[in-house]
PDB file of N, CA and C in Angstrom:
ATOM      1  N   UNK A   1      -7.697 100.788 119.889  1.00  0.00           N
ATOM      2  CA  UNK A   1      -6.587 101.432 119.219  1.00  0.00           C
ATOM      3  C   UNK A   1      -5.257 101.072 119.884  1.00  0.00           C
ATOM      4  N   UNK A   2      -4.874 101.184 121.108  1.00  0.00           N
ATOM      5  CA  UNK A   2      -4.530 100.613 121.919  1.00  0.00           C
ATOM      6  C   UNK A   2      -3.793  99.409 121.712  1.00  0.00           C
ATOM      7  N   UNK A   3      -4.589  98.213 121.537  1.00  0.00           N
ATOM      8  CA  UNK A   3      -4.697  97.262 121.247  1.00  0.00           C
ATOM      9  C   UNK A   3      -3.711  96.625 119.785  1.00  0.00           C
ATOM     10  N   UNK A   4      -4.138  97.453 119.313  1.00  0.00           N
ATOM     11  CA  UNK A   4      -3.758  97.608 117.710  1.00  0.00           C
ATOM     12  C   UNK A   4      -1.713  98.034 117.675  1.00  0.00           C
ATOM     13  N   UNK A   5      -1.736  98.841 118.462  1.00  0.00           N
ATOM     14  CA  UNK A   5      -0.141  99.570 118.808  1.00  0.00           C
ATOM     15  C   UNK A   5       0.586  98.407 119.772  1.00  0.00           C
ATOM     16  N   UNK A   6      -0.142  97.921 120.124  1.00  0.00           N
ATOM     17  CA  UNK A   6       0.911  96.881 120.930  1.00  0.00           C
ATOM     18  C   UNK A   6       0.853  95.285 120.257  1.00  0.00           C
ATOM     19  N   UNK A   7      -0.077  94.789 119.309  1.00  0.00           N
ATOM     20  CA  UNK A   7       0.278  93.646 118.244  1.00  0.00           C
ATOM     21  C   UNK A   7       1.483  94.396 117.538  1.00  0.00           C
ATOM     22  N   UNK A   8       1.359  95.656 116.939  1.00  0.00           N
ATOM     23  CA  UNK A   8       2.473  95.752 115.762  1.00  0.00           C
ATOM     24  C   UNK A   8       3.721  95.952 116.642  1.00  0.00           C
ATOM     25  N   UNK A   9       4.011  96.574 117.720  1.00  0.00           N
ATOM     26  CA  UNK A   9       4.931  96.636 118.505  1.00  0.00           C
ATOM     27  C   UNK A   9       5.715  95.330 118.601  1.00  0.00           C
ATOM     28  N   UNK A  10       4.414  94.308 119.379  1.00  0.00           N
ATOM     29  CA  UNK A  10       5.087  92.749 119.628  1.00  0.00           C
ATOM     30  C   UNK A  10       5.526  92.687 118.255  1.00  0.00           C
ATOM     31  N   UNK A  11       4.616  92.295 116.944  1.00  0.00           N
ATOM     32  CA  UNK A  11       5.274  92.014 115.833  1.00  0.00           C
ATOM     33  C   UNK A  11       6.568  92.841 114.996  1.00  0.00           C
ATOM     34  N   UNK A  12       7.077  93.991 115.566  1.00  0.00           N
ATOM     35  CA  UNK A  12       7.902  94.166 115.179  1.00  0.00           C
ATOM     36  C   UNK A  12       9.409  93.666 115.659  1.00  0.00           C
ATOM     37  N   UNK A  13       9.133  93.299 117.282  1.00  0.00           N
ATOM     38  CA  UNK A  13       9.892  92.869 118.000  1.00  0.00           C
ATOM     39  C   UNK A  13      10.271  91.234 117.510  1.00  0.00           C
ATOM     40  N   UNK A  14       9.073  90.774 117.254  1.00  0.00           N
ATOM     41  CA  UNK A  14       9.485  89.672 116.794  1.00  0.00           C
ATOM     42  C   UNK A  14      10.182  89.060 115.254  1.00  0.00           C
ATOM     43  N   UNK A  15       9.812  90.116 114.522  1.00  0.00           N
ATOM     44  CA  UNK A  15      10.558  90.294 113.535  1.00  0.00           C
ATOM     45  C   UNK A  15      12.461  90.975 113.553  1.00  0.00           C
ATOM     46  N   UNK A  16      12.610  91.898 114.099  1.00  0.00           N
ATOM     47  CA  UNK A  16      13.750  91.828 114.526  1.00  0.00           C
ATOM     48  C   UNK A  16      14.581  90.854 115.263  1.00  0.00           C
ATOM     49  N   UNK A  17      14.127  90.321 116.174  1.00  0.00           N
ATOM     50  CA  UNK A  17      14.607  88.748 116.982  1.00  0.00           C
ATOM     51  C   UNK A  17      14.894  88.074 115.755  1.00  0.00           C
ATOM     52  N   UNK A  18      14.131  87.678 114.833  1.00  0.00           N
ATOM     53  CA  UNK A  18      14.475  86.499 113.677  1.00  0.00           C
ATOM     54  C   UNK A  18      15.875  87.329 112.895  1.00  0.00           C
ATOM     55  N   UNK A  19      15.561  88.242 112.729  1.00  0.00           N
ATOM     56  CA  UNK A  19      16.782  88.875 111.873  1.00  0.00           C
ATOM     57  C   UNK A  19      17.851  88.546 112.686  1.00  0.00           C
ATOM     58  N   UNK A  20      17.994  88.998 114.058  1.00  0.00           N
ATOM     59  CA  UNK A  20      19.299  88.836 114.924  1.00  0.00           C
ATOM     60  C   UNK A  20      19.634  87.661 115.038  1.00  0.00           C
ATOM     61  N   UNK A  21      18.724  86.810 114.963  1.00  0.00           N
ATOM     62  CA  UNK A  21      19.102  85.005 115.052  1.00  0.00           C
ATOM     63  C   UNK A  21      19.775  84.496 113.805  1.00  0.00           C
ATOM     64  N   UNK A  22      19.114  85.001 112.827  1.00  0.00           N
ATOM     65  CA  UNK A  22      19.478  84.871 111.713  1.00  0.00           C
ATOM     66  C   UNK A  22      21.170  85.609 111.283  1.00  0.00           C
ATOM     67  N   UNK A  23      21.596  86.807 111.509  1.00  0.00           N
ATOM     68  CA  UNK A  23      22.583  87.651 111.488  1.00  0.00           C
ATOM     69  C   UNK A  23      23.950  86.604 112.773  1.00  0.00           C
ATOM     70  N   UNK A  24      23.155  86.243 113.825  1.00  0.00           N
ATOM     71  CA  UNK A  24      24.095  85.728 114.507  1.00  0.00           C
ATOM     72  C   UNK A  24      24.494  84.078 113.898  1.00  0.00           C
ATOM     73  N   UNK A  25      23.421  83.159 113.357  1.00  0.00           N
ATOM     74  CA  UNK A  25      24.006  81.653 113.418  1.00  0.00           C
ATOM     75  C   UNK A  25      24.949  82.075 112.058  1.00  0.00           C
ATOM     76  N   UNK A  26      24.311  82.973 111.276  1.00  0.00           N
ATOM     77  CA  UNK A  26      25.109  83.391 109.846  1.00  0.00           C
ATOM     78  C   UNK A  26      26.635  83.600 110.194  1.00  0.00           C
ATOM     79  N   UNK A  27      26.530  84.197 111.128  1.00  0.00           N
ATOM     80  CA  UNK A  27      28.587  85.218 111.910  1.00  0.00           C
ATOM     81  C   UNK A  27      29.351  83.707 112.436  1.00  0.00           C
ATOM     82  N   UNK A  28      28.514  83.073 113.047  1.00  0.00           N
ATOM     83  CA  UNK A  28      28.888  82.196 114.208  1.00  0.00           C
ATOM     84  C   UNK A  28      29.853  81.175 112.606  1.00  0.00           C
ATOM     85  N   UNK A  29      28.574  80.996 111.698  1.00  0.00           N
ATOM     86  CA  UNK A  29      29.593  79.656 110.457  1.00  0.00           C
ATOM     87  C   UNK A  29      30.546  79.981 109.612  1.00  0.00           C
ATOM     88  N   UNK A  30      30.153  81.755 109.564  1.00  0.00           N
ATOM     89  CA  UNK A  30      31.357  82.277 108.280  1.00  0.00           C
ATOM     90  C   UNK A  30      32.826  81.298 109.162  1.00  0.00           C
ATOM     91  N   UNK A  31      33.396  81.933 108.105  1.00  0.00           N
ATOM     92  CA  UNK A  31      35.207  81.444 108.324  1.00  0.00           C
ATOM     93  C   UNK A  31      35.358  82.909 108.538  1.00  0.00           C
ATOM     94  N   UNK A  32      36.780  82.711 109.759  1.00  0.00           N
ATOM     95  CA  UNK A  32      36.860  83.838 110.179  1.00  0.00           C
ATOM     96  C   UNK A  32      38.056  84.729 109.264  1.00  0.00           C
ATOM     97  N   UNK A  33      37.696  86.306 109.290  1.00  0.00           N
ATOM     98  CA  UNK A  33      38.611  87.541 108.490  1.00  0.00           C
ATOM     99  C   UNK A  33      39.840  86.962 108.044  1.00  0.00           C
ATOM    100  N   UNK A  34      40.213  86.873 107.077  1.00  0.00           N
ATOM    101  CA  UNK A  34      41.608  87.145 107.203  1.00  0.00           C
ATOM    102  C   UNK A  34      42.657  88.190 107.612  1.00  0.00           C
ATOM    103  N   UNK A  35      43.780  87.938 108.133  1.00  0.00           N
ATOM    104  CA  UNK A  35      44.321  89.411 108.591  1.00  0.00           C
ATOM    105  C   UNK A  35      45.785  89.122 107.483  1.00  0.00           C
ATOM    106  N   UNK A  36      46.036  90.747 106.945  1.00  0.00           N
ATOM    107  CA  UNK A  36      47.482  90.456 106.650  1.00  0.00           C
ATOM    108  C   UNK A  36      48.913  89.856 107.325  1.00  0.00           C
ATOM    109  N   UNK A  37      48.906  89.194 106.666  1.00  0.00           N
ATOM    110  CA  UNK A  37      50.491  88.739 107.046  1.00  0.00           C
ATOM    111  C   UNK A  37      50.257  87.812 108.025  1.00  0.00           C
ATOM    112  N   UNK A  38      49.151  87.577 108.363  1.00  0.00           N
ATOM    113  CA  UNK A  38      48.882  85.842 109.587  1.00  0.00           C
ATOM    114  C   UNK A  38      48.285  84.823 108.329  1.00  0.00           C
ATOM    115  N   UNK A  39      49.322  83.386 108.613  1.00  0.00           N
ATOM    116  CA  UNK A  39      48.440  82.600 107.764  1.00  0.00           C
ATOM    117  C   UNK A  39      47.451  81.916 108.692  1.00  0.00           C
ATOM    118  N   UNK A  40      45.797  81.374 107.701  1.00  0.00           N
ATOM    119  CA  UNK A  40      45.144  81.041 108.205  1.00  0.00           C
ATOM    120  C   UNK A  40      45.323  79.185 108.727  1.00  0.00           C
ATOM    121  N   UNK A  41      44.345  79.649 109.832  1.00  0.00           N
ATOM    122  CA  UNK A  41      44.144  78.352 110.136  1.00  0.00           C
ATOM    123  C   UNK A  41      43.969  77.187 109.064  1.00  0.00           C
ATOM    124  N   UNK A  42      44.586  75.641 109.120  1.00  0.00           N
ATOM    125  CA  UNK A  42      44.230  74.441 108.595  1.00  0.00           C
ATOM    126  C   UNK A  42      42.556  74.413 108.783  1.00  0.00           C
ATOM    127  N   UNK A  43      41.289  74.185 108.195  1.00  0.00           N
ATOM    128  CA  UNK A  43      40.209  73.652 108.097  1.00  0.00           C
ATOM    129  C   UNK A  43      40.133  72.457 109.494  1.00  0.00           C
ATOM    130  N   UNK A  44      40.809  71.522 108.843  1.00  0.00           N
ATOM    131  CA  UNK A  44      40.526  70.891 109.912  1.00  0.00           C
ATOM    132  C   UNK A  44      41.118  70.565 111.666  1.00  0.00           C
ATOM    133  N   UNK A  45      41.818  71.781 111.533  1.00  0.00           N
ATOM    134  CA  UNK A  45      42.034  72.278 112.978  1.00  0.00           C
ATOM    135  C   UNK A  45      41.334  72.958 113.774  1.00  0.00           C
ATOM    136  N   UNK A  46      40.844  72.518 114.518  1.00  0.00           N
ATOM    137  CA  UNK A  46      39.865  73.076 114.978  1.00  0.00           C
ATOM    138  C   UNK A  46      39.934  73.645 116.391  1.00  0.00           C
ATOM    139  N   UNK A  47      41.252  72.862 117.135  1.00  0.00           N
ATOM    140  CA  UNK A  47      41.530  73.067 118.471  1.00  0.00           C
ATOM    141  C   UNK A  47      43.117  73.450 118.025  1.00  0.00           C
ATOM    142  N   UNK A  48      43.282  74.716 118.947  1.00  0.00           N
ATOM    143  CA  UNK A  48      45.523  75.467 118.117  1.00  0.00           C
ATOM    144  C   UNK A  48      45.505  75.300 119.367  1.00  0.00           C
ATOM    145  N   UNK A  49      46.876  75.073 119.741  1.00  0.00           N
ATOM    146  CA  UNK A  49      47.909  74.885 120.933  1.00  0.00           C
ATOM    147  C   UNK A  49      47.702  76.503 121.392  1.00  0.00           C
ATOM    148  N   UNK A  50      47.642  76.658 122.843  1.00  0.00           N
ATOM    149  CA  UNK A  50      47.440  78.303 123.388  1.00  0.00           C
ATOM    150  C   UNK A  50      49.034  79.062 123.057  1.00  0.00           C
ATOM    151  N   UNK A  51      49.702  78.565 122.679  1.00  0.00           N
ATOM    152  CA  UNK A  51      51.365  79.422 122.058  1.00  0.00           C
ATOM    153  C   UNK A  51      50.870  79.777 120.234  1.00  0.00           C
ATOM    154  N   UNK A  52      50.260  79.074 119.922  1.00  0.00           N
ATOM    155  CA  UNK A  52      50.003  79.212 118.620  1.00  0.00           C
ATOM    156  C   UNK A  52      49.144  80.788 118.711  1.00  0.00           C
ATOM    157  N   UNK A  53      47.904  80.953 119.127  1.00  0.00           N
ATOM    158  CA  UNK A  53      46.745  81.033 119.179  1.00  0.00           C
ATOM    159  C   UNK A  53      47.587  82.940 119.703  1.00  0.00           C
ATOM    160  N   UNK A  54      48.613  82.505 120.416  1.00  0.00           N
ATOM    161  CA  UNK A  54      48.490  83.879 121.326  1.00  0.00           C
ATOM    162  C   UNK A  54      49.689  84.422 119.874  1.00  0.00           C
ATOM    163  N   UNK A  55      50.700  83.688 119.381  1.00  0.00           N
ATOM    164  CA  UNK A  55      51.544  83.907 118.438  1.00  0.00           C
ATOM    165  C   UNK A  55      50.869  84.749 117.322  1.00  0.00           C
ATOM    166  N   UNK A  56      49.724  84.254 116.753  1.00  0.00           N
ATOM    167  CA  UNK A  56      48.593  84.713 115.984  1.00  0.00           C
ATOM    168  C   UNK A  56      48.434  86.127 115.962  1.00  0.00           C
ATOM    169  N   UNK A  57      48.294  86.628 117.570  1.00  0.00           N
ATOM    170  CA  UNK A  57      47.071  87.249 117.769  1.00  0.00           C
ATOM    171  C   UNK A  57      48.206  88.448 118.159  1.00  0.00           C
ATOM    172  N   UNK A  58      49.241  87.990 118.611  1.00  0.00           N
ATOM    173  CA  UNK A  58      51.198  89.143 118.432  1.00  0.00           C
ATOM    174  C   UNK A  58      51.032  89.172 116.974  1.00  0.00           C
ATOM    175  N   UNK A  59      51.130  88.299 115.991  1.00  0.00           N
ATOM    176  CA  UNK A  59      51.693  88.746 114.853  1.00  0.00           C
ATOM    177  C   UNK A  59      50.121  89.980 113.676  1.00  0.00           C
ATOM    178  N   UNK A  60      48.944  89.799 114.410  1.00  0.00           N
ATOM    179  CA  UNK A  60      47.786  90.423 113.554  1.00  0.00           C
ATOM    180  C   UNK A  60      48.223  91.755 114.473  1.00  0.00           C
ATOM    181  N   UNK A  61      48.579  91.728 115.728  1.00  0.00           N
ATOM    182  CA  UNK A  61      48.593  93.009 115.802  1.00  0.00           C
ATOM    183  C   UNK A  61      49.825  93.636 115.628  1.00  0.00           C
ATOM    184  N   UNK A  62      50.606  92.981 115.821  1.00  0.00           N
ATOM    185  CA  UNK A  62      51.699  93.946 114.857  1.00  0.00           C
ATOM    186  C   UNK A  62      51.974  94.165 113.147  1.00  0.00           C
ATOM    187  N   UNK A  63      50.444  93.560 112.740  1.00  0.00           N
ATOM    188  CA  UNK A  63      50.339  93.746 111.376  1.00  0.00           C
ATOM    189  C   UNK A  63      49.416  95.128 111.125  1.00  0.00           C
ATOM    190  N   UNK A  64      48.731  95.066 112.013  1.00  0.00           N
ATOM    191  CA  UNK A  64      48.106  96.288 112.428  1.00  0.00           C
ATOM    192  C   UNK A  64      48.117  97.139 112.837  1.00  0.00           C
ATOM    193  N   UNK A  65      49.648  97.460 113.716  1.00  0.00           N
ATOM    194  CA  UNK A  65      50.532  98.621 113.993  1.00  0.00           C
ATOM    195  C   UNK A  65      50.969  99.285 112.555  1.00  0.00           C
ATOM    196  N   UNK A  66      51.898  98.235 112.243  1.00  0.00           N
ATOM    197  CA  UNK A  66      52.618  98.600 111.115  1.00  0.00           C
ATOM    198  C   UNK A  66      51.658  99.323 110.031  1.00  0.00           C
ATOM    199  N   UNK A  67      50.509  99.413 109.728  1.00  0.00           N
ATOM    200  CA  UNK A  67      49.684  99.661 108.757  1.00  0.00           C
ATOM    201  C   UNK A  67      49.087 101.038 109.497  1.00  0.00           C
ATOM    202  N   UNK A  68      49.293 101.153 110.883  1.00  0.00           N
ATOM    203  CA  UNK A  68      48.687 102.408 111.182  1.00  0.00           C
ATOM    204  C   UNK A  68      49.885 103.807 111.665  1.00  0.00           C
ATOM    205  N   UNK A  69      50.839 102.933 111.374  1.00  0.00           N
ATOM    206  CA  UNK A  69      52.486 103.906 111.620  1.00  0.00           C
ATOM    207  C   UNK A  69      52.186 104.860 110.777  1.00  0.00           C
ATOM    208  N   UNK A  70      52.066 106.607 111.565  1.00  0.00           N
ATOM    209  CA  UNK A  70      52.124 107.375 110.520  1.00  0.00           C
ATOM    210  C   UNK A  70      53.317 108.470 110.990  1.00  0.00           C
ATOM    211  N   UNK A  71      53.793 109.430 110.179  1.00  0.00           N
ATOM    212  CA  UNK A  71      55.032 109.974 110.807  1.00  0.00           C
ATOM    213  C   UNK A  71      54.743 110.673 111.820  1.00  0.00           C
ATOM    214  N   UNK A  72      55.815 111.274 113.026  1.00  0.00           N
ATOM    215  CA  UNK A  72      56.095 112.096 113.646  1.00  0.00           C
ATOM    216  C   UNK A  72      55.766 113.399 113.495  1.00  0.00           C
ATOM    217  N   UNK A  73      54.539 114.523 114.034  1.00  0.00           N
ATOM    218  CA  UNK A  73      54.597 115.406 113.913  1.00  0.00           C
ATOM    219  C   UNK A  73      55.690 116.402 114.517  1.00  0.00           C
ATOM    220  N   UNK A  74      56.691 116.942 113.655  1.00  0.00           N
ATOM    221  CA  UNK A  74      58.060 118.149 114.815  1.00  0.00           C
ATOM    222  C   UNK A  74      57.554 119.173 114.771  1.00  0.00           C
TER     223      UNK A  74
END
């Protein structure tokens, strides 16, 4: 009985592993989110200058301030 609880155990384990492999090479090829108000990367750019990259990543989050500005409680 024993015996029996630890095949379905392994096999469940190993069934989840394929899903996560699967869930991760899937994330790894999408194209990445778009964010408001940043335009996306050229396709075939593949390597951005580190001023670009950090410019990006100032302008998504101050796209993301702005969208979470709510008023002043007095």
């Amino acid at each position: 009985m024993r015996g029996l609880g630890l095949i379905g155990l392994v096999l469940v384990l190993v069934i989840v592993g394929l899903v996560a492999k699967k869930q991760m090479t899937s994330m790894a090829s999408s194209a990445q989110p778009a964010v408001p108000g940043v335009a996306a990367p050229a396709a075939g750019d593949a390597r951005m200058n580190p001023q670009q990259v950090q410019q990006q990543v100032k302008e998504a989050l101050d796209a993301a301030v702005k969208t979470r500005q709510m008023p002043d409680d007095n």
